[in-house]
PDB file of N, CA and C in Angstrom:
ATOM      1  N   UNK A   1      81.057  81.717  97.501  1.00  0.00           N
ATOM      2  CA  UNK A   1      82.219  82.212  96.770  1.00  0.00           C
ATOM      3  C   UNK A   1      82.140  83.731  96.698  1.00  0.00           C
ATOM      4  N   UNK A   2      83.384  84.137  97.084  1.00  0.00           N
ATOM      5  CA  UNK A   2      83.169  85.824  97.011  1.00  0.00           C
ATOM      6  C   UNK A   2      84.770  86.207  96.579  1.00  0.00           C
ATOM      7  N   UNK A   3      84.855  87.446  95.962  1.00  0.00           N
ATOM      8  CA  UNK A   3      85.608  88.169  95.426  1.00  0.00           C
ATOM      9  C   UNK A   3      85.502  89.271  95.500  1.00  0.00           C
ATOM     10  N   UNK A   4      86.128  90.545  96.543  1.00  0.00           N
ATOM     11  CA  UNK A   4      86.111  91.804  96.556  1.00  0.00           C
ATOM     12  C   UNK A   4      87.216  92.364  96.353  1.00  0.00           C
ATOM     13  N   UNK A   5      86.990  93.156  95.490  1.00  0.00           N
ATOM     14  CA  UNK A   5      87.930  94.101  94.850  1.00  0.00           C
ATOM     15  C   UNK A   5      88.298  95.724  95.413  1.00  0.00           C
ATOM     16  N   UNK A   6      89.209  95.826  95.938  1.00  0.00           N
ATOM     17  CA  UNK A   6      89.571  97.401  96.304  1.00  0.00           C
ATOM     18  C   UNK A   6      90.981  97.463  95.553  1.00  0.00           C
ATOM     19  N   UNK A   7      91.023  99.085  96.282  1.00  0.00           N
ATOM     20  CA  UNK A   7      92.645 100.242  95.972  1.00  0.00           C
ATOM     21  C   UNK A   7      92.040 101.024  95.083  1.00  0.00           C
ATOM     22  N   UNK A   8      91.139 100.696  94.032  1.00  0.00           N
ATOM     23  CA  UNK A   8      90.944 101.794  93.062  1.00  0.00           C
ATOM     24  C   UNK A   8      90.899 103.173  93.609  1.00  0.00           C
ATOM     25  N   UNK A   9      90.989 104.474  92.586  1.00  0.00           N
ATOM     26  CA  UNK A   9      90.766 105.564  93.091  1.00  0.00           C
ATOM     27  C   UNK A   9      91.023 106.778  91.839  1.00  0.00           C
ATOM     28  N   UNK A  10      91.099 107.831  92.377  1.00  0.00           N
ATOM     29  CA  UNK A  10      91.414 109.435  91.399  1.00  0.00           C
ATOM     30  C   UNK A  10      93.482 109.251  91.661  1.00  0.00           C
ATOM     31  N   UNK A  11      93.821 109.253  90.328  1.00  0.00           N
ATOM     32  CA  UNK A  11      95.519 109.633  90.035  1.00  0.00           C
ATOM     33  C   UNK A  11      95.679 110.261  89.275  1.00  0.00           C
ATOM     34  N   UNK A  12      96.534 111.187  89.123  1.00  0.00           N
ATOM     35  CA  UNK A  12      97.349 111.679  88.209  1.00  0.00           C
ATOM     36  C   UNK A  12      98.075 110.716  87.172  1.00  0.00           C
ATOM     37  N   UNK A  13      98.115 111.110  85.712  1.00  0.00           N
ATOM     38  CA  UNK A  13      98.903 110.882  84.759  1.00  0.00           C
ATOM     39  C   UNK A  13     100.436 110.074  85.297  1.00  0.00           C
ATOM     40  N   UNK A  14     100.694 109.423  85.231  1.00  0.00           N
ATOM     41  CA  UNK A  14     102.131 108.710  85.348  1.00  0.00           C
ATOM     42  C   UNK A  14     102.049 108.149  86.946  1.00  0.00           C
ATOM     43  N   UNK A  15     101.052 107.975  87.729  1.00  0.00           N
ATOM     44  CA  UNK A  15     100.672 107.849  89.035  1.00  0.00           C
ATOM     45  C   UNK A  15     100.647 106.339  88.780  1.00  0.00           C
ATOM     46  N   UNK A  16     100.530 105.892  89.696  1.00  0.00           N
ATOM     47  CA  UNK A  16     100.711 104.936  90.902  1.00  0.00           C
ATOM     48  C   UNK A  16      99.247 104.423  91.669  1.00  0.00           C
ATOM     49  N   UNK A  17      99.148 102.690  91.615  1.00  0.00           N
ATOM     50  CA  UNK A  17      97.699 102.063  92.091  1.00  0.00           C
ATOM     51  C   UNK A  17      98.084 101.354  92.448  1.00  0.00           C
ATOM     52  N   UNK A  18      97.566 100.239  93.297  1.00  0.00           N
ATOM     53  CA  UNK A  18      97.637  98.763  93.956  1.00  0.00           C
ATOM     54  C   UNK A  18      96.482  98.675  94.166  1.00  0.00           C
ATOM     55  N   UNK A  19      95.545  97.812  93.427  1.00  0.00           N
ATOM     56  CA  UNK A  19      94.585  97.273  93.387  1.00  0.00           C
ATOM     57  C   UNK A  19      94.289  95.458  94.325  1.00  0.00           C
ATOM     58  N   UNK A  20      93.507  95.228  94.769  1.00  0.00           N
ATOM     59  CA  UNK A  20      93.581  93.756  95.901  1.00  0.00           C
ATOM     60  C   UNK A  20      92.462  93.098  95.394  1.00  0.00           C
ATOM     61  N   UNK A  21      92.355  91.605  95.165  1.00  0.00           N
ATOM     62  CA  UNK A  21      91.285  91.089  95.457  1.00  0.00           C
ATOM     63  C   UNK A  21      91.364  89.998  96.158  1.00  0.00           C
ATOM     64  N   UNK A  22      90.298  90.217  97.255  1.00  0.00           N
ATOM     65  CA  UNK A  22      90.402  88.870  99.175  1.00  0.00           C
ATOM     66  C   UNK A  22      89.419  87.889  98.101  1.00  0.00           C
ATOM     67  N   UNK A  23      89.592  86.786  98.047  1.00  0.00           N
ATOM     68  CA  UNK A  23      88.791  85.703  97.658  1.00  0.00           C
ATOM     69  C   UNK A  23      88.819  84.412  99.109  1.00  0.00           C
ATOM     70  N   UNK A  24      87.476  84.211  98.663  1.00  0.00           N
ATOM     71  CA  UNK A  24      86.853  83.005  99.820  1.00  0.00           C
ATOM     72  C   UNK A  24      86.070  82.193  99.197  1.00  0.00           C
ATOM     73  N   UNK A  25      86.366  81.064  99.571  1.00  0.00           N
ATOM     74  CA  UNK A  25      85.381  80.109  99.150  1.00  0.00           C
ATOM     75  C   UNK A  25      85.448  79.545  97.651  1.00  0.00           C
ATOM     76  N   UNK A  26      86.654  80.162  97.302  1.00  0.00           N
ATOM     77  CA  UNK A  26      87.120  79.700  95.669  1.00  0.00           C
ATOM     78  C   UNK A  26      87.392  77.874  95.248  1.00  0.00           C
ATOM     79  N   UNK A  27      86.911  77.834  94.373  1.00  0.00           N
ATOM     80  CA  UNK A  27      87.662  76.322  93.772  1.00  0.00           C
ATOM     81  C   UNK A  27      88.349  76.503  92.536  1.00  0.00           C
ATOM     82  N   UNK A  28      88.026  77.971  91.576  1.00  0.00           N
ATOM     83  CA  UNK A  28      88.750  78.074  90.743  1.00  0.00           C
ATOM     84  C   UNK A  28      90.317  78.472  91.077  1.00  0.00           C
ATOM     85  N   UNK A  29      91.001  78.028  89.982  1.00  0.00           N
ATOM     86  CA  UNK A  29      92.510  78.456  90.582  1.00  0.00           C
ATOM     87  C   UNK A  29      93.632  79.584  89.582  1.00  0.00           C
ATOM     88  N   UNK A  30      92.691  79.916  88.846  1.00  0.00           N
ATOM     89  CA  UNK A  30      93.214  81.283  87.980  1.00  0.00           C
ATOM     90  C   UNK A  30      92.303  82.329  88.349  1.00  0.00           C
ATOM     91  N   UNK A  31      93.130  83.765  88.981  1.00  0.00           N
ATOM     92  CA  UNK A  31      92.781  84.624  89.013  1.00  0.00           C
ATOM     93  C   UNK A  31      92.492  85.963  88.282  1.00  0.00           C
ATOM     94  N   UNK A  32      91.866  86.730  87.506  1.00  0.00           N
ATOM     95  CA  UNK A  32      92.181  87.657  86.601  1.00  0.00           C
ATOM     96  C   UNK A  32      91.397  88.979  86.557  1.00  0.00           C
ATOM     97  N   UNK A  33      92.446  89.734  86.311  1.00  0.00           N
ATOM     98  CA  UNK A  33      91.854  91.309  86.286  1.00  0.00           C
ATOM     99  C   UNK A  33      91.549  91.472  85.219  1.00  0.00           C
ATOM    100  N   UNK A  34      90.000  92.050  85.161  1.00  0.00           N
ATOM    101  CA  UNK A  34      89.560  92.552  83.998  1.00  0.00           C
ATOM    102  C   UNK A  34      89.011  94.605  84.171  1.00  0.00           C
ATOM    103  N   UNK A  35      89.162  95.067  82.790  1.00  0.00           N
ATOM    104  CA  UNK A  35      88.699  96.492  82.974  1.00  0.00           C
ATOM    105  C   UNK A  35      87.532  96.524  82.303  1.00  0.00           C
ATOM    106  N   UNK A  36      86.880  97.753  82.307  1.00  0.00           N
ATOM    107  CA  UNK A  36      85.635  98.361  81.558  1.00  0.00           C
ATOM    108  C   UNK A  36      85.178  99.306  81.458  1.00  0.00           C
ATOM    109  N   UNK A  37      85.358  99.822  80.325  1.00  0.00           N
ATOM    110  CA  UNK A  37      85.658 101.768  80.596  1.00  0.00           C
ATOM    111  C   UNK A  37      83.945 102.236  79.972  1.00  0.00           C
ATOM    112  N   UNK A  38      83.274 102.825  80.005  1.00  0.00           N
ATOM    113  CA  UNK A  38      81.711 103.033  80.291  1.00  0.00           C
ATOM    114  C   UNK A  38      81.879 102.989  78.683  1.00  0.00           C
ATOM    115  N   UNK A  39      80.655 102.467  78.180  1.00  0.00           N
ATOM    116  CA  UNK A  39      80.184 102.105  76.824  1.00  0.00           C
ATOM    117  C   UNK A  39      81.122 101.007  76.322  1.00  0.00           C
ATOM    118  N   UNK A  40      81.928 100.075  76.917  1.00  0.00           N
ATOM    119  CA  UNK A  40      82.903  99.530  75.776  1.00  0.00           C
ATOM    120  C   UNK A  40      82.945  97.989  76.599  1.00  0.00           C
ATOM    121  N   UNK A  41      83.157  97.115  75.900  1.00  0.00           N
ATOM    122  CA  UNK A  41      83.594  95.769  76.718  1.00  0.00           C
ATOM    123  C   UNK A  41      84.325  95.445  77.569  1.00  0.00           C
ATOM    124  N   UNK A  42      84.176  94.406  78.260  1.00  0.00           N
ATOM    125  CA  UNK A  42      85.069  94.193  79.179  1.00  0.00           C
ATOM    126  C   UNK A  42      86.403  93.687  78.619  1.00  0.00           C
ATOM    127  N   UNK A  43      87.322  93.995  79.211  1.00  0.00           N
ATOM    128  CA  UNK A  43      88.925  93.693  78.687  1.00  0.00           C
ATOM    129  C   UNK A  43      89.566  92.967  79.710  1.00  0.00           C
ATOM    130  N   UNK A  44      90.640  92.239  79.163  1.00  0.00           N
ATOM    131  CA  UNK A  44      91.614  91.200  80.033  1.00  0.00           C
ATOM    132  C   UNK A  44      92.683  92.261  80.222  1.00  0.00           C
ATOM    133  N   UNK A  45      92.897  92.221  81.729  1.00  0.00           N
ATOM    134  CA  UNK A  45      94.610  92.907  81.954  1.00  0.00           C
ATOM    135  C   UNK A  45      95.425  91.785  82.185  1.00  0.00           C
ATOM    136  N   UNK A  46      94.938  91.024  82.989  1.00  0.00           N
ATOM    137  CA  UNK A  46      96.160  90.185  83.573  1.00  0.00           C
ATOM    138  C   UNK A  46      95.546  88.874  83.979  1.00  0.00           C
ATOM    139  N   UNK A  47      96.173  87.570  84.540  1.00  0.00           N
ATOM    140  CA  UNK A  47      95.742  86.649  85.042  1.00  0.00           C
ATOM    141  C   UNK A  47      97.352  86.425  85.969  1.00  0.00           C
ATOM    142  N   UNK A  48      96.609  85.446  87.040  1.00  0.00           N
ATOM    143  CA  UNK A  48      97.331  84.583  87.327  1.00  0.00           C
ATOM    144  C   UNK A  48      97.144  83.432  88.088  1.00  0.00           C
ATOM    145  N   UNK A  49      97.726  82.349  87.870  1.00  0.00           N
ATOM    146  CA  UNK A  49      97.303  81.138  88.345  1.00  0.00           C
ATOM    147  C   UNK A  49      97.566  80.679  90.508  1.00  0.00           C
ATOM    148  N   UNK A  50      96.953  80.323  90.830  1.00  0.00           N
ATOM    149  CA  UNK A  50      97.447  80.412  92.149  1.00  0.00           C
ATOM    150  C   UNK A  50      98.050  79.851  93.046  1.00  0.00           C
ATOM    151  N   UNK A  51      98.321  78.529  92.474  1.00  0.00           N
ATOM    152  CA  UNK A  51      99.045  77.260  92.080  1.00  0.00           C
ATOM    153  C   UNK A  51     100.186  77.281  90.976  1.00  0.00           C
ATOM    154  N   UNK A  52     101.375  77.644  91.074  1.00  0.00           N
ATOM    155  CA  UNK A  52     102.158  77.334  90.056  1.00  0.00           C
ATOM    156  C   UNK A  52     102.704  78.966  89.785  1.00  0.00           C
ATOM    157  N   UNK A  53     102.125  79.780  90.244  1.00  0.00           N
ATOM    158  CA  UNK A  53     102.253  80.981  89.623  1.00  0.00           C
ATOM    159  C   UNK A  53     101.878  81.638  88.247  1.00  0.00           C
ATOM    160  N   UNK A  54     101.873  80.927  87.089  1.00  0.00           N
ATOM    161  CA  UNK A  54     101.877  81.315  85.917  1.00  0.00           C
ATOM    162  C   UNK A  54     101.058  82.700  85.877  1.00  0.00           C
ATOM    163  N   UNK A  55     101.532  83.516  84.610  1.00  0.00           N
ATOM    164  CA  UNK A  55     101.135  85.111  84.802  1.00  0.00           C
ATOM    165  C   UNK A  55     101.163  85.453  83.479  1.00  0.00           C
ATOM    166  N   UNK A  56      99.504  86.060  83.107  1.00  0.00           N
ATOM    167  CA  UNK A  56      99.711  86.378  81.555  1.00  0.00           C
ATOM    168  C   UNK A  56      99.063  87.761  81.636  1.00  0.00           C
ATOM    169  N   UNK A  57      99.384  88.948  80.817  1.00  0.00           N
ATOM    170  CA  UNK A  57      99.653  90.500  80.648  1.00  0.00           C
ATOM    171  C   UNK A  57      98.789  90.558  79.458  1.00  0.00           C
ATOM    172  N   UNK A  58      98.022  91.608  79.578  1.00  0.00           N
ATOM    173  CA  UNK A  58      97.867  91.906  77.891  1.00  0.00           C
ATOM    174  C   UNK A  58      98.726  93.073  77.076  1.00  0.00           C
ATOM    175  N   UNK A  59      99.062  92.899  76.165  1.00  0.00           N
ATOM    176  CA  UNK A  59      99.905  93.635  75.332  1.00  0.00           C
ATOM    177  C   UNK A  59      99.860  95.398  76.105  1.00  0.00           C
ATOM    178  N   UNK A  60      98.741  95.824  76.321  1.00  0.00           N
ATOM    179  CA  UNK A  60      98.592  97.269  76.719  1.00  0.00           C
ATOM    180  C   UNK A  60      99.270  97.811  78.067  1.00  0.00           C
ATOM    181  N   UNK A  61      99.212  96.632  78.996  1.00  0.00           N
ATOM    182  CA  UNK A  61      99.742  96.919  80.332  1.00  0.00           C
ATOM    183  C   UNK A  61     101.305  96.278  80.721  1.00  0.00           C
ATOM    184  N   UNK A  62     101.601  95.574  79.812  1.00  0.00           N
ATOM    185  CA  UNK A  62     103.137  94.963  79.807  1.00  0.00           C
ATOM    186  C   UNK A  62     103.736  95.618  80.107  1.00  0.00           C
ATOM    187  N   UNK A  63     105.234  95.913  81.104  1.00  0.00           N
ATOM    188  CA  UNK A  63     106.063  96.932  81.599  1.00  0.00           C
ATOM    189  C   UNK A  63     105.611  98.184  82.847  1.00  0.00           C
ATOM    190  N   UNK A  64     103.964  98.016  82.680  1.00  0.00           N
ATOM    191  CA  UNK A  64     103.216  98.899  83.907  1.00  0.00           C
ATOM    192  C   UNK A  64     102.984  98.242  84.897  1.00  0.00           C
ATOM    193  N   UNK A  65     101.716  97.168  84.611  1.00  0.00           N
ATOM    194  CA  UNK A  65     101.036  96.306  85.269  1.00  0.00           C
ATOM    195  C   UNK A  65     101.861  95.409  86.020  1.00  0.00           C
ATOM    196  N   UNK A  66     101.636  94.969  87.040  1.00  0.00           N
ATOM    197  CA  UNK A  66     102.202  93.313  87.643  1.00  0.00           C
ATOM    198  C   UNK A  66     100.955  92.909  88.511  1.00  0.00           C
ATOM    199  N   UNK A  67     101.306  92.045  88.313  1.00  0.00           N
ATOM    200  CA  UNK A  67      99.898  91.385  89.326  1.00  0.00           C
ATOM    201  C   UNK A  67     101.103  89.887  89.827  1.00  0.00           C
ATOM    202  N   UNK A  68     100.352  90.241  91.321  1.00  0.00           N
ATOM    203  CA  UNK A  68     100.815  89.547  91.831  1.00  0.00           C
ATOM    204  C   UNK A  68     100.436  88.325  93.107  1.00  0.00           C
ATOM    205  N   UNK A  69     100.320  87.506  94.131  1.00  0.00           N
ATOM    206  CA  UNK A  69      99.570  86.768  94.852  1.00  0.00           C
ATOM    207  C   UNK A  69     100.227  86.618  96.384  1.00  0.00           C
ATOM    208  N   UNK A  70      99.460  86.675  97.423  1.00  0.00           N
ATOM    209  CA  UNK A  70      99.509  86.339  98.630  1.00  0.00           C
ATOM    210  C   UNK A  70      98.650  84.986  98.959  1.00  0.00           C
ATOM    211  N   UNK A  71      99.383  83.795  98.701  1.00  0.00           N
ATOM    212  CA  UNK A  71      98.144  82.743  99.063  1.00  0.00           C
ATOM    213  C   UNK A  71      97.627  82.681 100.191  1.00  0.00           C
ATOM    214  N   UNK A  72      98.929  83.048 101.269  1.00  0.00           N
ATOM    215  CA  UNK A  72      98.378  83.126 102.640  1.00  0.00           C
ATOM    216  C   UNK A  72      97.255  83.796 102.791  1.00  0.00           C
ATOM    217  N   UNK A  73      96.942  85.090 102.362  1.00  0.00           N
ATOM    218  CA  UNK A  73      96.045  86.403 102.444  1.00  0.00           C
ATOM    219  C   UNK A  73      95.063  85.924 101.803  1.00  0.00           C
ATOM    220  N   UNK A  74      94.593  85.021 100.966  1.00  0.00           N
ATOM    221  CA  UNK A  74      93.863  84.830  99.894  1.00  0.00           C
ATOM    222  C   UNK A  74      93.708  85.915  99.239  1.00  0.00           C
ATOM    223  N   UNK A  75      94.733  86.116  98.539  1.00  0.00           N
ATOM    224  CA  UNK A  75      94.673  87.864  97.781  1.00  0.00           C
ATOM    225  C   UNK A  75      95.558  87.810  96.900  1.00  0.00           C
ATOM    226  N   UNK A  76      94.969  88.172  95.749  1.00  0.00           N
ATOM    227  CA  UNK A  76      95.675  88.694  94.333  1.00  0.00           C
ATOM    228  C   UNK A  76      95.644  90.308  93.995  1.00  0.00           C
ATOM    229  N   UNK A  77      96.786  90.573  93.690  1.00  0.00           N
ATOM    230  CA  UNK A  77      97.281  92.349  93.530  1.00  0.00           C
ATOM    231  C   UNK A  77      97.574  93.014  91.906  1.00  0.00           C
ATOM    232  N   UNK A  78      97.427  93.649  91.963  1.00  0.00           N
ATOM    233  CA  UNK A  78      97.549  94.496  90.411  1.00  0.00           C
ATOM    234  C   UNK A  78      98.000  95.620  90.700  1.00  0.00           C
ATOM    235  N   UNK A  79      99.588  95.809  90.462  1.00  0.00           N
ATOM    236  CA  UNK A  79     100.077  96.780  90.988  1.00  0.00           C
ATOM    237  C   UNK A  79     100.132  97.506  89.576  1.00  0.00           C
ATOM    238  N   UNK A  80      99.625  98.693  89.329  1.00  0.00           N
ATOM    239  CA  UNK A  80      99.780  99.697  88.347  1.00  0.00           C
ATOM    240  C   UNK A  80     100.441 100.389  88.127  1.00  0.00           C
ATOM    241  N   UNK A  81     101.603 101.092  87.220  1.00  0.00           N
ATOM    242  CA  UNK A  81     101.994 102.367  87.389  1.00  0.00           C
ATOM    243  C   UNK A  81     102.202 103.278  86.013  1.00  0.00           C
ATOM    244  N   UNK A  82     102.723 104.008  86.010  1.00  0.00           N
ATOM    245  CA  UNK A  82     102.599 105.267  84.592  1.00  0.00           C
ATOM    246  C   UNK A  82     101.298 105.115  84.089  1.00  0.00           C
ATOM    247  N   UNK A  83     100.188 105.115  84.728  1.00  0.00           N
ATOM    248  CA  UNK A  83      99.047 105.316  84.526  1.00  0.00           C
ATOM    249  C   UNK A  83      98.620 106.287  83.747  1.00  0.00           C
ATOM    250  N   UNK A  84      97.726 105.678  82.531  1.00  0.00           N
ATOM    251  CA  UNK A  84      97.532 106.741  81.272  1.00  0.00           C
ATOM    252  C   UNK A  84      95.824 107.112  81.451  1.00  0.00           C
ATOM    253  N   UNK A  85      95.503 108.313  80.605  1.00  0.00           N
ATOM    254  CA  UNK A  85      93.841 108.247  80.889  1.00  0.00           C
ATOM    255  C   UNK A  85      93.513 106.860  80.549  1.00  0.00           C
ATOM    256  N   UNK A  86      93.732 106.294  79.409  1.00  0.00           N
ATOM    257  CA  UNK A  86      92.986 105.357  78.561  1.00  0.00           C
ATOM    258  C   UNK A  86      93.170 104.070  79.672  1.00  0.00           C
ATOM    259  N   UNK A  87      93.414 104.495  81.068  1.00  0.00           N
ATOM    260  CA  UNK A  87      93.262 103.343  82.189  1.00  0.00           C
ATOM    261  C   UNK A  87      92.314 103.235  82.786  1.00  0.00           C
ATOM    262  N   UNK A  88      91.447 104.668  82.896  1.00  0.00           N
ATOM    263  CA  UNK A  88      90.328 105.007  83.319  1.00  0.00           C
ATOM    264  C   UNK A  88      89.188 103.880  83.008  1.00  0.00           C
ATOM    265  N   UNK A  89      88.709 103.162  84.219  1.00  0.00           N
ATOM    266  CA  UNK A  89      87.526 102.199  83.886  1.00  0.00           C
ATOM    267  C   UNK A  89      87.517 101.878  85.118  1.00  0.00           C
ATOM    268  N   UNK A  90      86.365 100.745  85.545  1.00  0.00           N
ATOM    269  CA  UNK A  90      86.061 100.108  86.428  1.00  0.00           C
ATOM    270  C   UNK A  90      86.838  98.374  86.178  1.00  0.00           C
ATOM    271  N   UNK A  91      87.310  98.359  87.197  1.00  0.00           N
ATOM    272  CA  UNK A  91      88.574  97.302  87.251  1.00  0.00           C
ATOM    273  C   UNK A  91      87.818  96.109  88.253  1.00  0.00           C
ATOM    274  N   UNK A  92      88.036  94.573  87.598  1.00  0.00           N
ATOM    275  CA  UNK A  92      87.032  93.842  88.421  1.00  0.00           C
ATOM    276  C   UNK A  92      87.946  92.451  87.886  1.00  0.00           C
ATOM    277  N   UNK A  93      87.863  91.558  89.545  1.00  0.00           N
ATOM    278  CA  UNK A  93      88.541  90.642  89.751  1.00  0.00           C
ATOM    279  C   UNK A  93      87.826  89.488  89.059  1.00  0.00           C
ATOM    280  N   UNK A  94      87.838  88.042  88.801  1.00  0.00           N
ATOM    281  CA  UNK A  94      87.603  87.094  88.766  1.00  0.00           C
ATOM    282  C   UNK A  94      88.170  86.596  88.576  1.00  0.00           C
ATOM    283  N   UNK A  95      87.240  84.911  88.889  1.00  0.00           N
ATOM    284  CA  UNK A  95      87.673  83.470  89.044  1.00  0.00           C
ATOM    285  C   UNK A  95      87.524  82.438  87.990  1.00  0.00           C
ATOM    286  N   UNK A  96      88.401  81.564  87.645  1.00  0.00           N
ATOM    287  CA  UNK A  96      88.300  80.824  86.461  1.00  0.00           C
ATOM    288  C   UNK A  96      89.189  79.623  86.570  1.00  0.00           C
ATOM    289  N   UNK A  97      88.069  78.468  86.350  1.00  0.00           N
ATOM    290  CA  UNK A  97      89.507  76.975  85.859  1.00  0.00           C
ATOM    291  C   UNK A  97      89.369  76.612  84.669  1.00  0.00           C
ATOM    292  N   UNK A  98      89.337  77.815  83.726  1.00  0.00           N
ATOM    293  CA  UNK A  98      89.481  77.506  82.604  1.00  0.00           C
ATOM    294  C   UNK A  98      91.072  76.613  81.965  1.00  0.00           C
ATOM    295  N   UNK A  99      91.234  76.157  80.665  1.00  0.00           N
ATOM    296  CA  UNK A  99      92.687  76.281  80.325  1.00  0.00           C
ATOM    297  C   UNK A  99      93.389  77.450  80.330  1.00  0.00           C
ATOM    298  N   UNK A 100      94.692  77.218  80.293  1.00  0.00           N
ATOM    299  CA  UNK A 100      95.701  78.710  80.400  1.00  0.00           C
ATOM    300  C   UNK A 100      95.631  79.093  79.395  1.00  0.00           C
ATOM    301  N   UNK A 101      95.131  78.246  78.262  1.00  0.00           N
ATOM    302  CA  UNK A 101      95.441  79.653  76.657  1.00  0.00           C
ATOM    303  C   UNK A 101      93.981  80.390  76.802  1.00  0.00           C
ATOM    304  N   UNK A 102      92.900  79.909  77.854  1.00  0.00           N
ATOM    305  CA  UNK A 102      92.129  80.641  77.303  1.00  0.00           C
ATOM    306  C   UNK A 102      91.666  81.618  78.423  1.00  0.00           C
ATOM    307  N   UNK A 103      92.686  82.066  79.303  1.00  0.00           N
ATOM    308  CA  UNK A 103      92.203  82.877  80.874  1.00  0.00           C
ATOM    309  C   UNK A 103      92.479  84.446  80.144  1.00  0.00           C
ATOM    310  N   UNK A 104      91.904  84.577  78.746  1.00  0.00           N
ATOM    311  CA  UNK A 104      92.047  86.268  78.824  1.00  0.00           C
ATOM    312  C   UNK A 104      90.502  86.726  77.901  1.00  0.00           C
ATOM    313  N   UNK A 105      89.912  85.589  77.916  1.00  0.00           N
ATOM    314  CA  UNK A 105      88.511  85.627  77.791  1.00  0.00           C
ATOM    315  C   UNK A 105      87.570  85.637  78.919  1.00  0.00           C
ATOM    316  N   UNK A 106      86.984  86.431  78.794  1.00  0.00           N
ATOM    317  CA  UNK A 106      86.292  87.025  80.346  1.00  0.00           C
ATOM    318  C   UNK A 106      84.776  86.013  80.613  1.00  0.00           C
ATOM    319  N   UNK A 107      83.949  85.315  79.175  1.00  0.00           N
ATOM    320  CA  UNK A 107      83.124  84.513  79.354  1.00  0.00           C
ATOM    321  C   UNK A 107      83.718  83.290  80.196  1.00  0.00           C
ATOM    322  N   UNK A 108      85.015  82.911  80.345  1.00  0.00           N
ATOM    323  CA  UNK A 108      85.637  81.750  80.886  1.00  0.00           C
ATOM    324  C   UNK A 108      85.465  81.589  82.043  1.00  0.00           C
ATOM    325  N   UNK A 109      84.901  82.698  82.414  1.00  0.00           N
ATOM    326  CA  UNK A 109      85.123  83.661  84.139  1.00  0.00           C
ATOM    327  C   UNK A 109      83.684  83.574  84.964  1.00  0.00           C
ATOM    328  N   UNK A 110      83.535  82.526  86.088  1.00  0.00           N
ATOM    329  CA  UNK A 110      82.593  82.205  87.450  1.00  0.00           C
ATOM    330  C   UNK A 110      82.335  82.839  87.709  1.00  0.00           C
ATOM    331  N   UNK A 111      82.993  83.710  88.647  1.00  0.00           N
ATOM    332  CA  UNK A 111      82.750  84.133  89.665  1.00  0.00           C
ATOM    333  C   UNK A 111      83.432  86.000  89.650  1.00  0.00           C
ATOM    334  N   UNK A 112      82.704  87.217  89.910  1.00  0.00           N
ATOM    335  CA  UNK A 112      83.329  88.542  89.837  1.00  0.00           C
ATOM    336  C   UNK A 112      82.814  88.824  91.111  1.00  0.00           C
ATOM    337  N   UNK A 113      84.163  89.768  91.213  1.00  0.00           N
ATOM    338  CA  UNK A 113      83.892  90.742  92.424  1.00  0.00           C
ATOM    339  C   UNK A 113      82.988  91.787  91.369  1.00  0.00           C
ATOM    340  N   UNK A 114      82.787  92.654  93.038  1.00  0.00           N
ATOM    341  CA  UNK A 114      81.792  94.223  92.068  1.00  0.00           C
ATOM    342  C   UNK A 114      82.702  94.911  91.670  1.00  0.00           C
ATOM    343  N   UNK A 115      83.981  95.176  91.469  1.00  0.00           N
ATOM    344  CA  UNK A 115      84.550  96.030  91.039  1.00  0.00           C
ATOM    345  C   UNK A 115      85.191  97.091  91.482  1.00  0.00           C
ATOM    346  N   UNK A 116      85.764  97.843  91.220  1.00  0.00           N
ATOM    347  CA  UNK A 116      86.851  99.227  91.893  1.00  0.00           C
ATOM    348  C   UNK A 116      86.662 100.042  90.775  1.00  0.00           C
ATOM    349  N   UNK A 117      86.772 101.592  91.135  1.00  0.00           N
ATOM    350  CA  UNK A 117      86.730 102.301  89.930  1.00  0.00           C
ATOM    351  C   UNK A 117      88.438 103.088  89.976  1.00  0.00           C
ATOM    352  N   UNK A 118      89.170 103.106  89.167  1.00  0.00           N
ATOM    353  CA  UNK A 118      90.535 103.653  88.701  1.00  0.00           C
ATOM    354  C   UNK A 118      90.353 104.961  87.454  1.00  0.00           C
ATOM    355  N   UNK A 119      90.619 105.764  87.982  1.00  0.00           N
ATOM    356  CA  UNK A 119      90.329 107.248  87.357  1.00  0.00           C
ATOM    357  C   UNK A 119      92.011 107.956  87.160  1.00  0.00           C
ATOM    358  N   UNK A 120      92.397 108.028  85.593  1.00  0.00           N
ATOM    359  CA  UNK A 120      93.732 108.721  85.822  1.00  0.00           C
ATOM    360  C   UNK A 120      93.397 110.224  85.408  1.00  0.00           C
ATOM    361  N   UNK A 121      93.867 111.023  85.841  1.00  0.00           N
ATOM    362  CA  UNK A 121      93.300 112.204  85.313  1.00  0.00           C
ATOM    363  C   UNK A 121      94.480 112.798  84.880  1.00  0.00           C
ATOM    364  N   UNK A 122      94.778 114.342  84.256  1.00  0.00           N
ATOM    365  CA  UNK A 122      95.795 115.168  83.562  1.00  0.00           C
ATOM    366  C   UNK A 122      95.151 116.348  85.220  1.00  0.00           C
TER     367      UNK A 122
END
């Protein structure tokens, strides 16, 4: 089972990301982006299911964030935009068949890629 995560990078304030994660060898069928900004926990941005579509946001990235799926590609996307500092962290994919109320808890979560780092700067 593998999960690699790219797109991260250095943006400007109100800038623009597309983040990818290629998964292989999965049996879980919810996908989810999590962040982690140095000293602080890991946080839920987004999920989505890969089967059915279903798609859950956390309050902070609602109206920025979309995440989205290529089943063909085996690839889930996190398209970012008006990117604020407080986005700044290391951004990391995983896998989960947890229930749907509970895919924004990150212990729920198998399998991680290593991560991407997303830097917004002024």
């Amino acid at each position: 089972v593998q999960l690699q995560a790219s797109g991260g990078g250095l943006v400007q304030i109100g800038g623009f990301l597309r983040l990818s994660c290629v998964t292989s060898g999965l049996s879980g069928d919810t996908i989810g982006w999590f962040l982690q900004a140095p000293g602080k926990e890991r946080e839920f941005v987004a999920a989505i299911r890969r089967s059915g579509g279903n798609i859950k946001y956390a309050d902070s990235v609602k109206g920025r964030f979309t995440i989205s799926k290529d089943n063909s590609k085996s690839t889930v996307y996190l398209q970012m935009k008006l990117l604020k500092p407080e986005d700044t962290a290391l951004y990391y994919c995983a896998s989960t068949r947890t229930i749907w109320s509970l895919v924004s808890d990150p212990s729920k979560y198998n399998y991680w890629g290593q991560g991407t780092q997303v830097t917004v700067s002024s």
